[in-house]
N, C-alpha and C. Protein backbone atom coordinates (compact mmCIF):
# COMPACT_ATOMS: atom_id res chain seq x y z
N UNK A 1 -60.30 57.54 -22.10
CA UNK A 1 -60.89 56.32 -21.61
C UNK A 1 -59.80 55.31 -21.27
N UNK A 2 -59.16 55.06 -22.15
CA UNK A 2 -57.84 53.94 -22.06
C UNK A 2 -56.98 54.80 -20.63
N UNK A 3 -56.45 55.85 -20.48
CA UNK A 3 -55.70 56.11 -19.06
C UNK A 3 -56.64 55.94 -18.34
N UNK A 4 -57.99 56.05 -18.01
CA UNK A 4 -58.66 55.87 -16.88
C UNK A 4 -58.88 54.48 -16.45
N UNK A 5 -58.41 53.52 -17.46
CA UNK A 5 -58.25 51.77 -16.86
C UNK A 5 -57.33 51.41 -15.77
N UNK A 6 -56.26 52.36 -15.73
CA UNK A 6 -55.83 52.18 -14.44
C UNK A 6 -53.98 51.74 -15.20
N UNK A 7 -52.90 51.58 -14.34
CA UNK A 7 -51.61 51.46 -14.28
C UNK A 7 -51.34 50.16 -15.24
N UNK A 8 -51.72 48.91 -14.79
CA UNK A 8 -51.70 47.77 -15.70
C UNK A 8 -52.21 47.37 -16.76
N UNK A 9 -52.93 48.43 -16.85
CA UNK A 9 -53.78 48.54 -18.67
C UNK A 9 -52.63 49.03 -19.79
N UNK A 10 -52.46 48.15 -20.53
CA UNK A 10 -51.66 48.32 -21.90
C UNK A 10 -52.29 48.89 -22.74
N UNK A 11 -51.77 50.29 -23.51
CA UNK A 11 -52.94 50.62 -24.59
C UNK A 11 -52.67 50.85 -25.34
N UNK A 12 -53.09 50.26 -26.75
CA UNK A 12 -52.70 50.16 -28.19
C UNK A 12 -51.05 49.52 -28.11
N UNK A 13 -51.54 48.37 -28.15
CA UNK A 13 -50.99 47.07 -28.30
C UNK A 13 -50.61 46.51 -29.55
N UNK A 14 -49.58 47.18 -30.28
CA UNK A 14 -49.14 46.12 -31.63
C UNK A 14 -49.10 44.71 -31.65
N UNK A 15 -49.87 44.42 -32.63
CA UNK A 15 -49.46 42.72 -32.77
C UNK A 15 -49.12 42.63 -34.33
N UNK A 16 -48.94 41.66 -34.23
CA UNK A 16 -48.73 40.95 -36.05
C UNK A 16 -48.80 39.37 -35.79
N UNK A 17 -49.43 38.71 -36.68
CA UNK A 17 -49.42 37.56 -37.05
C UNK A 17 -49.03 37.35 -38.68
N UNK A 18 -48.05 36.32 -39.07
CA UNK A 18 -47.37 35.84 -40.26
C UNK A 18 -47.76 34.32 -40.52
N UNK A 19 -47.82 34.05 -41.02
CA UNK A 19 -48.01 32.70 -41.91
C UNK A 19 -48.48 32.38 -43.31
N UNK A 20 -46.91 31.54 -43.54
CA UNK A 20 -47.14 31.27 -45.04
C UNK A 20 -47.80 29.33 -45.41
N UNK A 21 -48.00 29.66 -46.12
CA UNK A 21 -49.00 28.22 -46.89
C UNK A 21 -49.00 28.35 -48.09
N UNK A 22 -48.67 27.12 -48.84
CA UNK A 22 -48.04 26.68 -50.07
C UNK A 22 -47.80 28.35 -50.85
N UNK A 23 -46.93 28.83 -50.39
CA UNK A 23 -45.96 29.70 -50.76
C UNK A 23 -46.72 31.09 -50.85
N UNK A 24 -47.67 31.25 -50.42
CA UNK A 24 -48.11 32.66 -50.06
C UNK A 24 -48.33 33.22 -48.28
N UNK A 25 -48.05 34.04 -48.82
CA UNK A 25 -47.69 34.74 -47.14
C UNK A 25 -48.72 35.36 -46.41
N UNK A 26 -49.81 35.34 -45.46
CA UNK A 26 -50.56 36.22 -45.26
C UNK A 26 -50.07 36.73 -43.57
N UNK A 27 -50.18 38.38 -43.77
CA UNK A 27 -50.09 39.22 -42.49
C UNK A 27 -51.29 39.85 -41.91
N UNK A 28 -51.44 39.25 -40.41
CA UNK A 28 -52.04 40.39 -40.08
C UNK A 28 -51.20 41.40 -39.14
N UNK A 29 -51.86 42.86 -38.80
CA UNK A 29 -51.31 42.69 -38.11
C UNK A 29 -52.34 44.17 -37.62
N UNK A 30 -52.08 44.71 -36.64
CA UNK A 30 -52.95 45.82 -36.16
C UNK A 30 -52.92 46.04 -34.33
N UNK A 31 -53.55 46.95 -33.74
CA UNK A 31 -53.34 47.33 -32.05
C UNK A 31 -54.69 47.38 -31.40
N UNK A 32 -54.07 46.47 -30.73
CA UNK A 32 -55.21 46.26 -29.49
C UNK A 32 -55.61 47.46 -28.79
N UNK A 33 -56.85 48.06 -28.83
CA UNK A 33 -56.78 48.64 -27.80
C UNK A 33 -56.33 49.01 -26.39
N UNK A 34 -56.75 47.99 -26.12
CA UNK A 34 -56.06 47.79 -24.44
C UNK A 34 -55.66 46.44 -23.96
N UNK A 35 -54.64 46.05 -23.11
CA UNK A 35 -54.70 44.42 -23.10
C UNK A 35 -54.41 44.73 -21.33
N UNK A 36 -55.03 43.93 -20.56
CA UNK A 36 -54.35 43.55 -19.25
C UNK A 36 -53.83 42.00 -19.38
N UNK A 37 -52.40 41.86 -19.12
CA UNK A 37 -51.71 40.61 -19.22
C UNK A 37 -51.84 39.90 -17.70
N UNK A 38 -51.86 41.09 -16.78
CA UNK A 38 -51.82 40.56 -15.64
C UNK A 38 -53.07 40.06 -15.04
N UNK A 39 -54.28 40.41 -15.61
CA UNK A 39 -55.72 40.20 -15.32
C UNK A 39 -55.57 38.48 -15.05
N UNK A 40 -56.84 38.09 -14.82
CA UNK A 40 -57.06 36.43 -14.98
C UNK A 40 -58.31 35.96 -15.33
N UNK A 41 -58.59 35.08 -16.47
CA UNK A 41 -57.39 35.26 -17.45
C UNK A 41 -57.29 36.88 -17.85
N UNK A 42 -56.18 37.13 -19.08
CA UNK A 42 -55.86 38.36 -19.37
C UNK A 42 -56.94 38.56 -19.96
N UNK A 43 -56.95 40.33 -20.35
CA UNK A 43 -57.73 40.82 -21.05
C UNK A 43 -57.69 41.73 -22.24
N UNK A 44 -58.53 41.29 -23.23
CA UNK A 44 -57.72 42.32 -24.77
C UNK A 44 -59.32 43.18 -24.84
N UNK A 45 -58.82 44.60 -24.79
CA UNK A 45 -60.43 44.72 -25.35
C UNK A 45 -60.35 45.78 -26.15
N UNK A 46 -60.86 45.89 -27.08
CA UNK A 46 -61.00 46.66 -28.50
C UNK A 46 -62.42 48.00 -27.96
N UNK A 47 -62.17 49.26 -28.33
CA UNK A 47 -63.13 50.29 -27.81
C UNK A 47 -63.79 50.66 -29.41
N UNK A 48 -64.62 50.88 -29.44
CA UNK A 48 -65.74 51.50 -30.86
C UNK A 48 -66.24 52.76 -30.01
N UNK A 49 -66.55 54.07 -31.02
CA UNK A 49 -67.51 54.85 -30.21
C UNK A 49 -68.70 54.71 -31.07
N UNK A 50 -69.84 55.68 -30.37
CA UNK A 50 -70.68 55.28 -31.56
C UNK A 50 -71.88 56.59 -30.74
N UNK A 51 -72.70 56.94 -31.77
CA UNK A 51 -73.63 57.87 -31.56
C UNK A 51 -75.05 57.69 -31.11
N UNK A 52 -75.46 58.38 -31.39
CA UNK A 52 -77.33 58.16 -31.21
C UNK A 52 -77.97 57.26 -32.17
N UNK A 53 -77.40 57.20 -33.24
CA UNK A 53 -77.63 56.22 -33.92
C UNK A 53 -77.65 54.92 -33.99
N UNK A 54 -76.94 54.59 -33.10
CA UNK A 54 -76.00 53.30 -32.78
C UNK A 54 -77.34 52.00 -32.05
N UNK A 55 -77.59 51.17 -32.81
CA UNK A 55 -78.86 50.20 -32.60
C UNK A 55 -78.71 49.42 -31.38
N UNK A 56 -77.46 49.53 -30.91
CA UNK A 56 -76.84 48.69 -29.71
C UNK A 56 -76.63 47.36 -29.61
N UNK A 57 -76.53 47.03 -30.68
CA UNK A 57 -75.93 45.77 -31.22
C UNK A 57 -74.01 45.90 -31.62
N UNK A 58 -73.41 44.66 -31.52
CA UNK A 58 -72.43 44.66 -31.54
C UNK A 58 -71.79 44.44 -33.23
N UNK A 59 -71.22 44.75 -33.97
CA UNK A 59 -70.92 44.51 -35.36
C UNK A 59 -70.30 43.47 -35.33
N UNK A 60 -70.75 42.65 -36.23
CA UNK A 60 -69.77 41.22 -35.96
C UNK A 60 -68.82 41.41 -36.65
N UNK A 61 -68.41 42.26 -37.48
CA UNK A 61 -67.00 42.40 -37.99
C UNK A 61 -66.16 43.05 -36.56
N UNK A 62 -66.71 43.39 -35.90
CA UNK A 62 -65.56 44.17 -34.59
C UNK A 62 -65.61 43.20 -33.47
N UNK A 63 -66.55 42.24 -34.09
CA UNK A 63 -66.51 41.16 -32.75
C UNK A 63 -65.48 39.99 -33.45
N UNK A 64 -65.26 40.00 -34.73
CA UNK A 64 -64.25 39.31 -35.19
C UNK A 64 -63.04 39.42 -34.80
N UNK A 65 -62.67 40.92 -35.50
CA UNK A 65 -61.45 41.63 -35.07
C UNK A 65 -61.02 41.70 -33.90
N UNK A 66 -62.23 41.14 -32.51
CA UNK A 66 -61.41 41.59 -31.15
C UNK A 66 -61.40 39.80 -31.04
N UNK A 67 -61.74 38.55 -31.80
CA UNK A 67 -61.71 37.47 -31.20
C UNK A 67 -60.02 37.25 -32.22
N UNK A 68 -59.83 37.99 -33.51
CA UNK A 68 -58.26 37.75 -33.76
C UNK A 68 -57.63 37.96 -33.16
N UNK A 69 -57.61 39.43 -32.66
CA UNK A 69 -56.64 39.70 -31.86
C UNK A 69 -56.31 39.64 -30.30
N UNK A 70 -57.28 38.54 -29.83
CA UNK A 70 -57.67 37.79 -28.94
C UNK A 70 -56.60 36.31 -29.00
N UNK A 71 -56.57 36.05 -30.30
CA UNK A 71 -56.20 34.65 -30.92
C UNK A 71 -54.65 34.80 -31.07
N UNK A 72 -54.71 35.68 -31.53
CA UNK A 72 -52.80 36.20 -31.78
C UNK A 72 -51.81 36.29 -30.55
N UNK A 73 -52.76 36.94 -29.76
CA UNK A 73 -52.17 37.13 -28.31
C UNK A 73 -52.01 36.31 -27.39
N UNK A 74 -52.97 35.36 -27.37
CA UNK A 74 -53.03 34.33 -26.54
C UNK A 74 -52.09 33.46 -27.14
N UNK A 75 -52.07 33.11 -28.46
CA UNK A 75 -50.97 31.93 -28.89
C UNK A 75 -49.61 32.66 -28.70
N UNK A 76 -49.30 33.91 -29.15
CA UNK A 76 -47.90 34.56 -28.63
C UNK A 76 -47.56 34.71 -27.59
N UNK A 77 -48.37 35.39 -26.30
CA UNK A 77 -48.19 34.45 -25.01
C UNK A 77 -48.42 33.50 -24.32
N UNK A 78 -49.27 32.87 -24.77
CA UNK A 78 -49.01 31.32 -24.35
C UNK A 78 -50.04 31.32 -23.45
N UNK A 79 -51.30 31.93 -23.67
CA UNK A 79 -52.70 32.19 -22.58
C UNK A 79 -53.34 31.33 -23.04
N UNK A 80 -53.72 30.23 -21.77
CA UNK A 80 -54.74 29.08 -22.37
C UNK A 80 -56.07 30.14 -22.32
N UNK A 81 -56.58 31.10 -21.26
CA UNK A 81 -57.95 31.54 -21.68
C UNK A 81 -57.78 33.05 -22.02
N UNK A 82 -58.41 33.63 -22.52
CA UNK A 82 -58.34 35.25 -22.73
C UNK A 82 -59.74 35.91 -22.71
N UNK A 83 -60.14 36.68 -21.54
CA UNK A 83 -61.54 37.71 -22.02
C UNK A 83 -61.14 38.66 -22.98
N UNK A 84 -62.25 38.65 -23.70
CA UNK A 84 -62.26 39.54 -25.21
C UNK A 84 -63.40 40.61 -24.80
N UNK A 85 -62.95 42.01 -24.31
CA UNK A 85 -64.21 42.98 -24.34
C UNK A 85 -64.69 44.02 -25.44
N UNK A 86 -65.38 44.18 -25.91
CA UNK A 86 -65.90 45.26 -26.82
C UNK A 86 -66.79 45.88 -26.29
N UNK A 87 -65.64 47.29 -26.53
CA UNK A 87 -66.69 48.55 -25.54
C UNK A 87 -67.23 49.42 -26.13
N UNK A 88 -68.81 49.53 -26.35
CA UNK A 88 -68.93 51.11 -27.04
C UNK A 88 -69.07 52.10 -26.24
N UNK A 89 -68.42 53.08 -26.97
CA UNK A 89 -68.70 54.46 -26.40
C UNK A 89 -69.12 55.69 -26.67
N UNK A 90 -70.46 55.94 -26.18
CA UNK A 90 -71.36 56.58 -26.69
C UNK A 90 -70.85 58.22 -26.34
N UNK A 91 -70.39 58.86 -27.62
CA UNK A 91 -69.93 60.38 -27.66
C UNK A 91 -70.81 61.47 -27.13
N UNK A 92 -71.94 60.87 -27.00
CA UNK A 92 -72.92 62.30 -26.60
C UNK A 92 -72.68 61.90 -24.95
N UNK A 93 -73.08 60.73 -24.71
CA UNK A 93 -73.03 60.34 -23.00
C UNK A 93 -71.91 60.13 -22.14
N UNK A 94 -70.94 59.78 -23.22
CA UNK A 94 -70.04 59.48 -22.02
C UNK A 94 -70.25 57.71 -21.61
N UNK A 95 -71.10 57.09 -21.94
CA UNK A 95 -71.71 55.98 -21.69
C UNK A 95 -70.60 54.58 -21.78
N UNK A 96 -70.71 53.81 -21.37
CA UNK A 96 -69.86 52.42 -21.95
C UNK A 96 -70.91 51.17 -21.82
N UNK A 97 -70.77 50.49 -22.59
CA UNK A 97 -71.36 49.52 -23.11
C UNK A 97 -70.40 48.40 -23.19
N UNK A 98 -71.01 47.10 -22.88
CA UNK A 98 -69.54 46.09 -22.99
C UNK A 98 -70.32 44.83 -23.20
N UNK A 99 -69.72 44.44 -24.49
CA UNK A 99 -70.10 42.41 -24.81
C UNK A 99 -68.28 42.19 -24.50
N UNK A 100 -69.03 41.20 -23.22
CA UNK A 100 -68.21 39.92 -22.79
C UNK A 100 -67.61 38.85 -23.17
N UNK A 101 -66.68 38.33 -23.71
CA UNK A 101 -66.68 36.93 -24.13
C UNK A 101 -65.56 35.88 -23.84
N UNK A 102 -65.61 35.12 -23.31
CA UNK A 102 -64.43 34.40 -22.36
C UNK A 102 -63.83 32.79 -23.42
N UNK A 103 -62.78 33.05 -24.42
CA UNK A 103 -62.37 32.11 -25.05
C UNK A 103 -60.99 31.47 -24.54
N UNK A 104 -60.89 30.07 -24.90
CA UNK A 104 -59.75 28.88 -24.47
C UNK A 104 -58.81 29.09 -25.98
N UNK A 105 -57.71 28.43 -25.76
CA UNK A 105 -56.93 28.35 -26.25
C UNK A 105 -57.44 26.54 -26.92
N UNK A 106 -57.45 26.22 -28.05
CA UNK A 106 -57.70 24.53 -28.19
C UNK A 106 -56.31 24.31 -29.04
């Protein structure tokens, strides 16, 4: 799926975020699925697969995880807006599924 995005699609994208506060350190850090930098604005989008089972709702823990690493990226490059996609992909079909979400930098 990720080579079929095409030449300017980045895939699995290390990031890390660091910051300490009154003397404890917290890391994140983990890979983007895919990022287009060159898009407009850019684009980070995190892929899930998912089965017959799958209610077709989006998990808000994976809608978290793609608005961090949405957040990390944009402040490390310096992107006032970033689309955040979450794609499922349904293993029996072949199918893609996609929540949209278009966030600013404040």
């Amino acid at each position: 799926m990720q080579k079929a995005r095409g030449g300017d699609y980045d895939s699995e994208v290390a990031l890390e975020w660091r910051e300490c506060r009154e003397g404890v350190e917290t890391v994140i850090h983990g890979r983007a699925d895919g990022v287009m930098a060159g898009s407009n604005p850019p684009l980070v989008e995190e892929i899930k697969t998912v089965d017959r089972f799958w209610n077709g709702k989006a998990e808000p823990l994976h809608l978290a995880q793609l608005k961090i690493y949405g957040a990390i990226l944009a402040t490390q490059r310096g992107w006032e807006e970033v689309e955040l996609r979450l794609t499922h992909w349904h293993l029996g079909t072949g199918a893609e599924f996609h929540t949209v979400l278009r966030e600013t930098r404040e």
